[in-house]
PDB file of N, CA and C in Angstrom:
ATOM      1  N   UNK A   1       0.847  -1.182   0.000  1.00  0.00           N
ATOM      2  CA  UNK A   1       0.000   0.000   0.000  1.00  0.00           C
ATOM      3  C   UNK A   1       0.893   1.246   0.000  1.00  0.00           C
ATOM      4  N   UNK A   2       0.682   2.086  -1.194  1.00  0.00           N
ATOM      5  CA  UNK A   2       1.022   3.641  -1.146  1.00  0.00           C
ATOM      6  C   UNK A   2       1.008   4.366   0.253  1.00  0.00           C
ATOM      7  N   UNK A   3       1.959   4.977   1.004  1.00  0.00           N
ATOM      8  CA  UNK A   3       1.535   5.649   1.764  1.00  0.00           C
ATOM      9  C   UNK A   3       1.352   7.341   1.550  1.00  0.00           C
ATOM     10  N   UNK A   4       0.974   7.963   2.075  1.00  0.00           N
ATOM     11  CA  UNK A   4       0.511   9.519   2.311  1.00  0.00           C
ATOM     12  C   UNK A   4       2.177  10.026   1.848  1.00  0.00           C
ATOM     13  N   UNK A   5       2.962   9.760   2.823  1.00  0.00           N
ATOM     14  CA  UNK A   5       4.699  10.067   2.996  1.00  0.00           C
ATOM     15  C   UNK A   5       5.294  10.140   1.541  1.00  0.00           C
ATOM     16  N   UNK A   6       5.034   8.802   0.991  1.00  0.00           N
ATOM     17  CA  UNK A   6       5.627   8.798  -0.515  1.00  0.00           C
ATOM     18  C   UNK A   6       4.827   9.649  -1.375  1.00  0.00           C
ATOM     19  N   UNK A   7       3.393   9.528  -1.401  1.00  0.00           N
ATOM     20  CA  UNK A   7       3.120   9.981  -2.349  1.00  0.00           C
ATOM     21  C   UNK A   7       3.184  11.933  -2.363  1.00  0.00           C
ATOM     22  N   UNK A   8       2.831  12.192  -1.125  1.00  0.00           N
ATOM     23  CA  UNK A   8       3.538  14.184  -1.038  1.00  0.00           C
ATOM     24  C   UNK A   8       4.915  13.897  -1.376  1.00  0.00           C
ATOM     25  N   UNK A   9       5.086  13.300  -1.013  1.00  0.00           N
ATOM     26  CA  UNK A   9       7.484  13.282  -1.247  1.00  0.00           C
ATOM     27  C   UNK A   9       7.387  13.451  -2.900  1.00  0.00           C
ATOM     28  N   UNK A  10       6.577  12.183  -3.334  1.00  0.00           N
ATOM     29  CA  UNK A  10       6.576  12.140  -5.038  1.00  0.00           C
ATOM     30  C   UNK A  10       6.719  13.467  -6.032  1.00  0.00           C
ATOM     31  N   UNK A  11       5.469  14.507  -4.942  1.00  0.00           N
ATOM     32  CA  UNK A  11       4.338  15.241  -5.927  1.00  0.00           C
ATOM     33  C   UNK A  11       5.614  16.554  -5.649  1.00  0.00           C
ATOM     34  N   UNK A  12       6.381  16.890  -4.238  1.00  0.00           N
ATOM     35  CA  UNK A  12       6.832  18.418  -3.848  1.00  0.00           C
ATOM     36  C   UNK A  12       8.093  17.975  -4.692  1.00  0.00           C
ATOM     37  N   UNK A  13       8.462  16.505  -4.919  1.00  0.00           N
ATOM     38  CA  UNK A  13       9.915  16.751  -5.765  1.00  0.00           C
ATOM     39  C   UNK A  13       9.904  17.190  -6.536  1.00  0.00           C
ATOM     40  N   UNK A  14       8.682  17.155  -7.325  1.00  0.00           N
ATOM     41  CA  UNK A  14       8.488  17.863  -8.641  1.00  0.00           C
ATOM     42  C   UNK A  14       8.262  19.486  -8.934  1.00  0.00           C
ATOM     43  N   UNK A  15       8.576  20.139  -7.653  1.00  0.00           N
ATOM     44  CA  UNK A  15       8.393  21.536  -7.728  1.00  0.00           C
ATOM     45  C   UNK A  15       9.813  22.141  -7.681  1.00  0.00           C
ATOM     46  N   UNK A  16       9.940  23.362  -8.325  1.00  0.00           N
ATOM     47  CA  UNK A  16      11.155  24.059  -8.393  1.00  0.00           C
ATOM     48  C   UNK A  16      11.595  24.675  -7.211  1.00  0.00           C
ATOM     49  N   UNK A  17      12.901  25.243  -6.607  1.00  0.00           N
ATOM     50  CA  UNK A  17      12.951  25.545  -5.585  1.00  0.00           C
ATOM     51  C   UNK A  17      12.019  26.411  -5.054  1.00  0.00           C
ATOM     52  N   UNK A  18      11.956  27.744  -6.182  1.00  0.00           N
ATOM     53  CA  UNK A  18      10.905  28.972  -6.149  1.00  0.00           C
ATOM     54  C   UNK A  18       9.600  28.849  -5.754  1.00  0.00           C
ATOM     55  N   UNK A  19       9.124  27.564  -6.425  1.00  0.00           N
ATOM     56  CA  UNK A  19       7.914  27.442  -6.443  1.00  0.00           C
ATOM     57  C   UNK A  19       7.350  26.261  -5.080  1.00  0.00           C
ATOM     58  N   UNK A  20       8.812  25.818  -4.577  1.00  0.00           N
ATOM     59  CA  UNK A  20       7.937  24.697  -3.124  1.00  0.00           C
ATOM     60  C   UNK A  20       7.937  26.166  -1.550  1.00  0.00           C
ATOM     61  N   UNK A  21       8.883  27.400  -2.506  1.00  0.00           N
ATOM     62  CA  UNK A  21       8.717  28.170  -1.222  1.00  0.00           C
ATOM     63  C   UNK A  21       7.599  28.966  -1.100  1.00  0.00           C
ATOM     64  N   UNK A  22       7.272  28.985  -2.277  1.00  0.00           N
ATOM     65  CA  UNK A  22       6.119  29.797  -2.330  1.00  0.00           C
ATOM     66  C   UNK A  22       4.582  28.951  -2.065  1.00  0.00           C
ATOM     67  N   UNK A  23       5.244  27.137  -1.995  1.00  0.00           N
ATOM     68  CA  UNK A  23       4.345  26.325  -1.822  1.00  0.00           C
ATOM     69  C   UNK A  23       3.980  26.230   0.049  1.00  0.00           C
ATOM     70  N   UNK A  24       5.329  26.419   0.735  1.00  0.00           N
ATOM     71  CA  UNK A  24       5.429  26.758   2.100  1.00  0.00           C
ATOM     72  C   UNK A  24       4.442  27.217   2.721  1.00  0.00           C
ATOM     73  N   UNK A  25       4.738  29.062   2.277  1.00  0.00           N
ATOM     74  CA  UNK A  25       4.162  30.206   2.428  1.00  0.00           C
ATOM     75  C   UNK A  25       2.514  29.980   2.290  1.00  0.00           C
ATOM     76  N   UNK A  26       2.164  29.163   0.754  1.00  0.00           N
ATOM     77  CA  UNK A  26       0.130  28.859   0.933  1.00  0.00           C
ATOM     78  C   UNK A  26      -0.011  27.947   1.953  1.00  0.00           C
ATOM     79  N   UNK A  27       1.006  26.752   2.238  1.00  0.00           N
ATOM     80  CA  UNK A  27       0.240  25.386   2.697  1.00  0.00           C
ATOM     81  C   UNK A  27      -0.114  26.359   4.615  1.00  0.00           C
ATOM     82  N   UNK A  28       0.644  27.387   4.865  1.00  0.00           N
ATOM     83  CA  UNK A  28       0.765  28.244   5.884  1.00  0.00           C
ATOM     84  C   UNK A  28      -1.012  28.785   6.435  1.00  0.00           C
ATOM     85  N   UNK A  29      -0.697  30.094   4.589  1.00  0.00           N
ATOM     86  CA  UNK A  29      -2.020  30.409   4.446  1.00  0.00           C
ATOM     87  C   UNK A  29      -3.165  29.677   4.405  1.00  0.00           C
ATOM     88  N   UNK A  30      -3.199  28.985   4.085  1.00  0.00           N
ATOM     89  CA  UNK A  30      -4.387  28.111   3.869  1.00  0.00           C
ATOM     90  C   UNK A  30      -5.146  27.408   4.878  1.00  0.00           C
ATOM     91  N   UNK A  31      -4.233  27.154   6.013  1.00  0.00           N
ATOM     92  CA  UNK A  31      -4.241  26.777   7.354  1.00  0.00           C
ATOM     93  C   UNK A  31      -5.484  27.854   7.710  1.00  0.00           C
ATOM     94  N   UNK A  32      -4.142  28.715   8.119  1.00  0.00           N
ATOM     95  CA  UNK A  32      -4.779  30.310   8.628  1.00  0.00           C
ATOM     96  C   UNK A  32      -6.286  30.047   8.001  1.00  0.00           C
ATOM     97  N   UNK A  33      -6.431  30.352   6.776  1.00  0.00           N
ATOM     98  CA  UNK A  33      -7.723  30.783   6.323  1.00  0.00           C
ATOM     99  C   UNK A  33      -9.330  29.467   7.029  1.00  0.00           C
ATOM    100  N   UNK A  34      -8.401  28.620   6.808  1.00  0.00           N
ATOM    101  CA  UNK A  34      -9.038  27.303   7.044  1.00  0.00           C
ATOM    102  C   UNK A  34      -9.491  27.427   8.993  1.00  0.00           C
ATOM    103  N   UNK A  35      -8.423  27.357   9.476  1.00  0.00           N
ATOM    104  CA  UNK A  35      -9.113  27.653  10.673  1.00  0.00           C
ATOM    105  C   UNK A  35      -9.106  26.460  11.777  1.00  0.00           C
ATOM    106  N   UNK A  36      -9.525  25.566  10.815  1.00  0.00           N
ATOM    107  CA  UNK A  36      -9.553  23.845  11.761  1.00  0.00           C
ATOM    108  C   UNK A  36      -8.200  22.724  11.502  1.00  0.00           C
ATOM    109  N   UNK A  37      -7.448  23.638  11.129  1.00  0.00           N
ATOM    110  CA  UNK A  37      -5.451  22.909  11.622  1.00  0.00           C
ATOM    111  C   UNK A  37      -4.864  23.538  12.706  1.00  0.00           C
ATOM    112  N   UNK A  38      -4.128  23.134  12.746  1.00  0.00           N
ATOM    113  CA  UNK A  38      -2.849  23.792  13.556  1.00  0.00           C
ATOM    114  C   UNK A  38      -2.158  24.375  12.623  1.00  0.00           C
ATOM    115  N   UNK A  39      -1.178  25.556  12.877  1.00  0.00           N
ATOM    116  CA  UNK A  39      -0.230  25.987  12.221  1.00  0.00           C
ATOM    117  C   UNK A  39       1.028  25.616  12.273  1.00  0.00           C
ATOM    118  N   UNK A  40       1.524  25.283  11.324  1.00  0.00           N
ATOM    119  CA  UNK A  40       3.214  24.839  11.307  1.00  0.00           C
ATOM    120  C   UNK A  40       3.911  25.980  12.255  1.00  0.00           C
ATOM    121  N   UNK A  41       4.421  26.362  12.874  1.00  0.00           N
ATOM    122  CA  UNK A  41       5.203  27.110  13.284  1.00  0.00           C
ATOM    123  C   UNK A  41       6.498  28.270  12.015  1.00  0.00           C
ATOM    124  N   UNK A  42       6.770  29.135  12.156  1.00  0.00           N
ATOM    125  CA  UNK A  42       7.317  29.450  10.318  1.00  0.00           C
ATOM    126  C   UNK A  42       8.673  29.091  10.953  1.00  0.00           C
ATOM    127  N   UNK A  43       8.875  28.955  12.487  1.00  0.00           N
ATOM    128  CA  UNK A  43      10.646  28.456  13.050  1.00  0.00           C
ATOM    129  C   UNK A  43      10.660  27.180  11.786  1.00  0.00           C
ATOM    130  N   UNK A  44       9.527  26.518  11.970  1.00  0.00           N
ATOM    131  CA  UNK A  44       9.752  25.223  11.315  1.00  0.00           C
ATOM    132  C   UNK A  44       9.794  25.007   9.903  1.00  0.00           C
ATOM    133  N   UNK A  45       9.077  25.902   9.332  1.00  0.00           N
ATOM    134  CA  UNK A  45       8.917  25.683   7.974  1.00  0.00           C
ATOM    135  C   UNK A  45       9.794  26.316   7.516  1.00  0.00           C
ATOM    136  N   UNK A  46      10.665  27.508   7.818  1.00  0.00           N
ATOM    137  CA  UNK A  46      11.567  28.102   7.217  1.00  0.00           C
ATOM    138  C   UNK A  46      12.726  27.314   6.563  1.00  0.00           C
ATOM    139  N   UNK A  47      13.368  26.232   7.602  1.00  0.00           N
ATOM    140  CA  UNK A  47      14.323  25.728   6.719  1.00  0.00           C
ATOM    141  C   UNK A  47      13.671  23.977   6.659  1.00  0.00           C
ATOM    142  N   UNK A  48      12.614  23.847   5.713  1.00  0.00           N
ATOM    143  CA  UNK A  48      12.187  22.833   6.123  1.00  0.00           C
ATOM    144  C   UNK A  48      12.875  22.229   4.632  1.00  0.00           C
ATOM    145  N   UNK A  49      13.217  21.202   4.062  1.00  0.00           N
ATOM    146  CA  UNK A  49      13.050  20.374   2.796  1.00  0.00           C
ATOM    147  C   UNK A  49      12.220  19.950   2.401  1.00  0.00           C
ATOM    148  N   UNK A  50      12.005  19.444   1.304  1.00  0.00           N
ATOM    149  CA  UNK A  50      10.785  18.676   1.103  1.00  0.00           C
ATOM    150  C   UNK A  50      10.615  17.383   2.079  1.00  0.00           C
ATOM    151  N   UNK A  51      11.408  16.637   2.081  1.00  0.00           N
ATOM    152  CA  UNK A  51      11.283  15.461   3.452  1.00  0.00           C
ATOM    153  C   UNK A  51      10.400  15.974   4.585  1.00  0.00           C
ATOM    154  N   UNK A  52      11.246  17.024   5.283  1.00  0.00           N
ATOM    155  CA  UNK A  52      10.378  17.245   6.283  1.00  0.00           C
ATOM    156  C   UNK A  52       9.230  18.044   6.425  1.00  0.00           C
ATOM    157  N   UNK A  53       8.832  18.537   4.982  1.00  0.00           N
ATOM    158  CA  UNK A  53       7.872  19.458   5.168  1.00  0.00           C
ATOM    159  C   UNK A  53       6.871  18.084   4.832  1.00  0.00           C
ATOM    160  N   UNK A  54       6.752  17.022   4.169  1.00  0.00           N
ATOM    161  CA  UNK A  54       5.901  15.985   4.436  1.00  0.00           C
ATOM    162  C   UNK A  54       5.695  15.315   5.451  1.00  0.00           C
ATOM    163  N   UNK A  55       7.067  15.227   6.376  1.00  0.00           N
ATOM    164  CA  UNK A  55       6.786  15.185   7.806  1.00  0.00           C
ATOM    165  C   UNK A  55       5.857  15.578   9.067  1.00  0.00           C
ATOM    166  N   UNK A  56       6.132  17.165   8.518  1.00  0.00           N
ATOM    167  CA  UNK A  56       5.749  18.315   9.181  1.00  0.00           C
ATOM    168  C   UNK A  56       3.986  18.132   8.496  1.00  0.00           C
ATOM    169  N   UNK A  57       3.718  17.779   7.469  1.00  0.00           N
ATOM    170  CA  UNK A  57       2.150  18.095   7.231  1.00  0.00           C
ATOM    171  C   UNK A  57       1.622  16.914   7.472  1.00  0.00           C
ATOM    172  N   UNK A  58       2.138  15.750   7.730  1.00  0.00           N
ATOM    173  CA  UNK A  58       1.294  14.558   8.007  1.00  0.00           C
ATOM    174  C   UNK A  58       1.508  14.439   9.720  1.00  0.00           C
ATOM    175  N   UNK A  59       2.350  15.286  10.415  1.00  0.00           N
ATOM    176  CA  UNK A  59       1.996  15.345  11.475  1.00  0.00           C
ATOM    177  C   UNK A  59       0.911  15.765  12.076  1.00  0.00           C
ATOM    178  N   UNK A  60       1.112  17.188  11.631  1.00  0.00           N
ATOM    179  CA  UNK A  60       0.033  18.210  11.879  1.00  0.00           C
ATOM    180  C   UNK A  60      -1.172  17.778  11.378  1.00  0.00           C
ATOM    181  N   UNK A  61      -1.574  17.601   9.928  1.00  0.00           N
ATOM    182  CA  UNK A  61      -2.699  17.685   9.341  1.00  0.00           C
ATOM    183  C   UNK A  61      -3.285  15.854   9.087  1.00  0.00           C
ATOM    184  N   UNK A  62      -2.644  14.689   9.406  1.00  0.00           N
ATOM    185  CA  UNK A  62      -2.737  13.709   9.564  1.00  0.00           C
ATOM    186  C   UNK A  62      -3.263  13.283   8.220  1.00  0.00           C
ATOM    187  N   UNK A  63      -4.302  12.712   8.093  1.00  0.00           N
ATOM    188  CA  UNK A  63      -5.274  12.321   7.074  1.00  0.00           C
ATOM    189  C   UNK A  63      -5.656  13.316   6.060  1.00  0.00           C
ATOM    190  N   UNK A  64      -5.843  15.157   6.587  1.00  0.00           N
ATOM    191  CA  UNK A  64      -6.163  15.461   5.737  1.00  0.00           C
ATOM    192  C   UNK A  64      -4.795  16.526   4.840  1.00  0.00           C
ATOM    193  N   UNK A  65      -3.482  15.455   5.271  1.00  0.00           N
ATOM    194  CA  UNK A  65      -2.560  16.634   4.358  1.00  0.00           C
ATOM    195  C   UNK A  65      -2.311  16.454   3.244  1.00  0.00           C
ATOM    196  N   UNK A  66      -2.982  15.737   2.431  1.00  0.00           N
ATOM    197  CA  UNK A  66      -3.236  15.648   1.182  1.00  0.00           C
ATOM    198  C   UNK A  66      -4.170  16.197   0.813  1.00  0.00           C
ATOM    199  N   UNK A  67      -5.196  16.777   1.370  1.00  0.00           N
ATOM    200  CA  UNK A  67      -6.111  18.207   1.002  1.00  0.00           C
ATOM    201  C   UNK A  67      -5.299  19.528   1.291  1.00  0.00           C
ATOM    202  N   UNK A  68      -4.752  19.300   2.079  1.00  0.00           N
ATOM    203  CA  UNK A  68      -3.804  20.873   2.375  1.00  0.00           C
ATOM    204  C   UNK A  68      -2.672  21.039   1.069  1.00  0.00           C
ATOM    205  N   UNK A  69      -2.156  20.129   1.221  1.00  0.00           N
ATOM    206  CA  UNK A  69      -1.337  19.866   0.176  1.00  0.00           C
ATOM    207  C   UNK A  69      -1.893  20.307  -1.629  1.00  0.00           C
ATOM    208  N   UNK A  70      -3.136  19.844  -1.625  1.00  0.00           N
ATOM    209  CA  UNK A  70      -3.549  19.885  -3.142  1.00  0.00           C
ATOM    210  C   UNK A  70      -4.207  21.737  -3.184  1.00  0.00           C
ATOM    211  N   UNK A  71      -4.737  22.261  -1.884  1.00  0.00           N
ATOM    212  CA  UNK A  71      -5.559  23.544  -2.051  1.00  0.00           C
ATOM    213  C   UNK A  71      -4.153  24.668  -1.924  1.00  0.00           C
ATOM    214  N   UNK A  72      -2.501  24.032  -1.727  1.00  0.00           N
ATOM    215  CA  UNK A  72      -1.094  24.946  -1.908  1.00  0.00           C
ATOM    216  C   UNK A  72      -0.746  24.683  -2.984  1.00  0.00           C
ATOM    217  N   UNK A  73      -1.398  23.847  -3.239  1.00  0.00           N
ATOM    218  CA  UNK A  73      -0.489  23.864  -4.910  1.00  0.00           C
ATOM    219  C   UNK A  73      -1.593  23.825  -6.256  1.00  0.00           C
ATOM    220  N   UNK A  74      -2.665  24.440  -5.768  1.00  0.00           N
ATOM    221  CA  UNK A  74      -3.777  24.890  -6.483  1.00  0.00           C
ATOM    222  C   UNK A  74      -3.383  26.513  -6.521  1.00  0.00           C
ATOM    223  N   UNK A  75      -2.868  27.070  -5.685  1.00  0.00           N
ATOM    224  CA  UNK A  75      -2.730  28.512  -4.956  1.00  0.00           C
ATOM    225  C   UNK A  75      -1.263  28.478  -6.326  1.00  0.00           C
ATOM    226  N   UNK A  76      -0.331  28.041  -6.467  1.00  0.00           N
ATOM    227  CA  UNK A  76       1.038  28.381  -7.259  1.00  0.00           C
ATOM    228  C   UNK A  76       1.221  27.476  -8.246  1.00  0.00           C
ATOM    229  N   UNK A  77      -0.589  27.390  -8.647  1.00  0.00           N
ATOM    230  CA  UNK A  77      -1.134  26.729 -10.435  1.00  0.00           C
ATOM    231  C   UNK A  77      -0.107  25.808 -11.202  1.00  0.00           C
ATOM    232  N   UNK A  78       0.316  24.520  -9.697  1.00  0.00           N
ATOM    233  CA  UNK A  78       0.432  23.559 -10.339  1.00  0.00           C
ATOM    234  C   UNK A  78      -0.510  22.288 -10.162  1.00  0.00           C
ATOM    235  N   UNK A  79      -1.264  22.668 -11.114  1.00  0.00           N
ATOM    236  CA  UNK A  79      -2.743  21.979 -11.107  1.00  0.00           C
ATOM    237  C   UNK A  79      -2.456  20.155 -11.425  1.00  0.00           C
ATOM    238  N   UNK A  80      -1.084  20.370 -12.612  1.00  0.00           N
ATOM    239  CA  UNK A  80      -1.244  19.246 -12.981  1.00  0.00           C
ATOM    240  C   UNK A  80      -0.836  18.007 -11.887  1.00  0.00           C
ATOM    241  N   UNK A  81       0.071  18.704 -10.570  1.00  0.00           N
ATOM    242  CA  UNK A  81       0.386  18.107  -9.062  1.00  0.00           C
ATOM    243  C   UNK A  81      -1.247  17.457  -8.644  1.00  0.00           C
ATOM    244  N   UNK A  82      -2.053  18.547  -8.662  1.00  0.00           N
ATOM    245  CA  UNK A  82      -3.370  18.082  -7.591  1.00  0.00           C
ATOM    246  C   UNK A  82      -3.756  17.269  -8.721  1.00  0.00           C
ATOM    247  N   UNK A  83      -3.770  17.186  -9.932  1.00  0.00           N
ATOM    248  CA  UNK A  83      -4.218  15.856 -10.568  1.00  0.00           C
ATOM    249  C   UNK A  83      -3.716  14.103 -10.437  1.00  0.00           C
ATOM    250  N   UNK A  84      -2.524  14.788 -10.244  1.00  0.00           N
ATOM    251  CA  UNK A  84      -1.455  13.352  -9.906  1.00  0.00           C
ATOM    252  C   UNK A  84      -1.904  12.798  -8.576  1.00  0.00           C
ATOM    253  N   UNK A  85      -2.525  13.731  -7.888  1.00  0.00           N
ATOM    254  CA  UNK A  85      -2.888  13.507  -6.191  1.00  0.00           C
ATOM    255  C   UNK A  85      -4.600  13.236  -6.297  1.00  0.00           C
ATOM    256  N   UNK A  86      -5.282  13.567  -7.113  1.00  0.00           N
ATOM    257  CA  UNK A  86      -6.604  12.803  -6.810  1.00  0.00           C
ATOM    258  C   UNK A  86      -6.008  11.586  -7.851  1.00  0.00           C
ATOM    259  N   UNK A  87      -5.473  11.002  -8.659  1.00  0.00           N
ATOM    260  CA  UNK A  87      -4.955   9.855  -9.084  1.00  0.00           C
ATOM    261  C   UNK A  87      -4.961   8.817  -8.135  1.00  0.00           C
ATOM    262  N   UNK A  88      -3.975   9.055  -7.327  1.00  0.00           N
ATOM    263  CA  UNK A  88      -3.804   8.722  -6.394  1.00  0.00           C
ATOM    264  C   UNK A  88      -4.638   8.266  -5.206  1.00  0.00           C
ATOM    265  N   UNK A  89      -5.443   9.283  -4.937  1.00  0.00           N
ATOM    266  CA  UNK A  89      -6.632   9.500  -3.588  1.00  0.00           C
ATOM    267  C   UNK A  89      -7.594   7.883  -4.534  1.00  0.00           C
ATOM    268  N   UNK A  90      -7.814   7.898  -5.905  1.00  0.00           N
ATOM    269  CA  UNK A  90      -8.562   7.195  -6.742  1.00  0.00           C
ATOM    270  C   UNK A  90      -8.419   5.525  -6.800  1.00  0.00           C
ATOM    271  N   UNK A  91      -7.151   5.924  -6.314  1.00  0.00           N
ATOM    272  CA  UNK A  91      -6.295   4.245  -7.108  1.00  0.00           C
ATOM    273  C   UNK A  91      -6.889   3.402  -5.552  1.00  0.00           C
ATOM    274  N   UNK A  92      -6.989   3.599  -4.409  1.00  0.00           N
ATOM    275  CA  UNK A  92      -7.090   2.926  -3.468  1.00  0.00           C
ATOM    276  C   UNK A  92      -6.832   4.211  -2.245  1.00  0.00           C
ATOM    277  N   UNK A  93      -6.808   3.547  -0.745  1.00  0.00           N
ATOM    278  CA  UNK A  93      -6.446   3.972   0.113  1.00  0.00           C
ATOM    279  C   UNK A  93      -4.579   4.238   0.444  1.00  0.00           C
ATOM    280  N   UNK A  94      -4.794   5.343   1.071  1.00  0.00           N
ATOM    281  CA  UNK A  94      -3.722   5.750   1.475  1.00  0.00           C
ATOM    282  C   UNK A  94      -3.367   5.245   2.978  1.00  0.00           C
ATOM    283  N   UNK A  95      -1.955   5.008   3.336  1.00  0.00           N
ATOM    284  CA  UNK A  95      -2.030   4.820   4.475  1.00  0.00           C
ATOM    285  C   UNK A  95      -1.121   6.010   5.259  1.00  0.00           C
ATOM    286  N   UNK A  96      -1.123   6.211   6.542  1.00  0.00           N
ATOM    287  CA  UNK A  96      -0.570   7.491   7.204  1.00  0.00           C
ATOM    288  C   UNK A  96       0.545   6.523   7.532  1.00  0.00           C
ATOM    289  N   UNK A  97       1.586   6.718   7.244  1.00  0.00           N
ATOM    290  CA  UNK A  97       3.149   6.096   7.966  1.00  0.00           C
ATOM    291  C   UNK A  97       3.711   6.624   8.835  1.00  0.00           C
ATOM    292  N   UNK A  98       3.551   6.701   9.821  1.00  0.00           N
ATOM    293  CA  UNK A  98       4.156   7.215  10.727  1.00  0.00           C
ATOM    294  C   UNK A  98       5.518   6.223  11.009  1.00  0.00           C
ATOM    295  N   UNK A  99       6.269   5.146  10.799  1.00  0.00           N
ATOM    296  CA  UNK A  99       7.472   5.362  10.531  1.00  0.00           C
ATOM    297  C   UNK A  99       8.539   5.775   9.999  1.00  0.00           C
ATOM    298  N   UNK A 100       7.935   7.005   8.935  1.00  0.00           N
ATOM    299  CA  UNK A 100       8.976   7.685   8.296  1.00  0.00           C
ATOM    300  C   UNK A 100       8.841   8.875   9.443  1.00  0.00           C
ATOM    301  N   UNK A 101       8.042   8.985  10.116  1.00  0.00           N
ATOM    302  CA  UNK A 101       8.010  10.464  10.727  1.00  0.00           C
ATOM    303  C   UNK A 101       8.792   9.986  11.970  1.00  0.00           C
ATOM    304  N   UNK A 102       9.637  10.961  12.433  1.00  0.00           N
ATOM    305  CA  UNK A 102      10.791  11.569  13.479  1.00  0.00           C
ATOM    306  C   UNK A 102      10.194  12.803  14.414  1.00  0.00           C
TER     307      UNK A 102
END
């Protein structure tokens, strides 16, 4: 079974540096706007990688950081990402791994 871990790891490798910081900065906003997450802390997200910023959102956002994930990278119109990710959501269940998380 696919987990949550691989498949965000898959989707943020595919973003340019420019564009996963600016992916940061929404998955932030979006929180904020949203209301019913927690906020990453920006200590944390500032020097985060992609590793741990999948870390960091399947901590926080558990099950639903693959909605957080797809409404930040709807925000810096890489649409064809949130397509690869309802693909995904489609093919079967996801599982939350918490042995990649530290």
């Amino acid at each position: 079974m696919t987990t949550v871990y691989q498949i965000l790891l898959r989707e943020l490798k595919d973003l340019l540096d420019d564009q996963f910081k600016e992916f940061k900065f929404h998955v932030r906003e979006c929180v904020q706007a949203d209301g019913g997450f927690p906020v990453i802390p920006s200590s944390e997200l500032a020097n985060a990688d992609r590793p741990k910023m999948v870390e960091l959102m399947v901590h926080h956002y558990k099950d639903q950081a693959v909605g957080v994930t797809q409404a930040a990278l709807k925000e810096i119109g890489r649409n064809d990402l949130v397509e690869n990710l309802n693909r995904a959501r489609n093919a079967g269940p996801m599982q939350l791994d918490h042995a990649n998380l530290q």
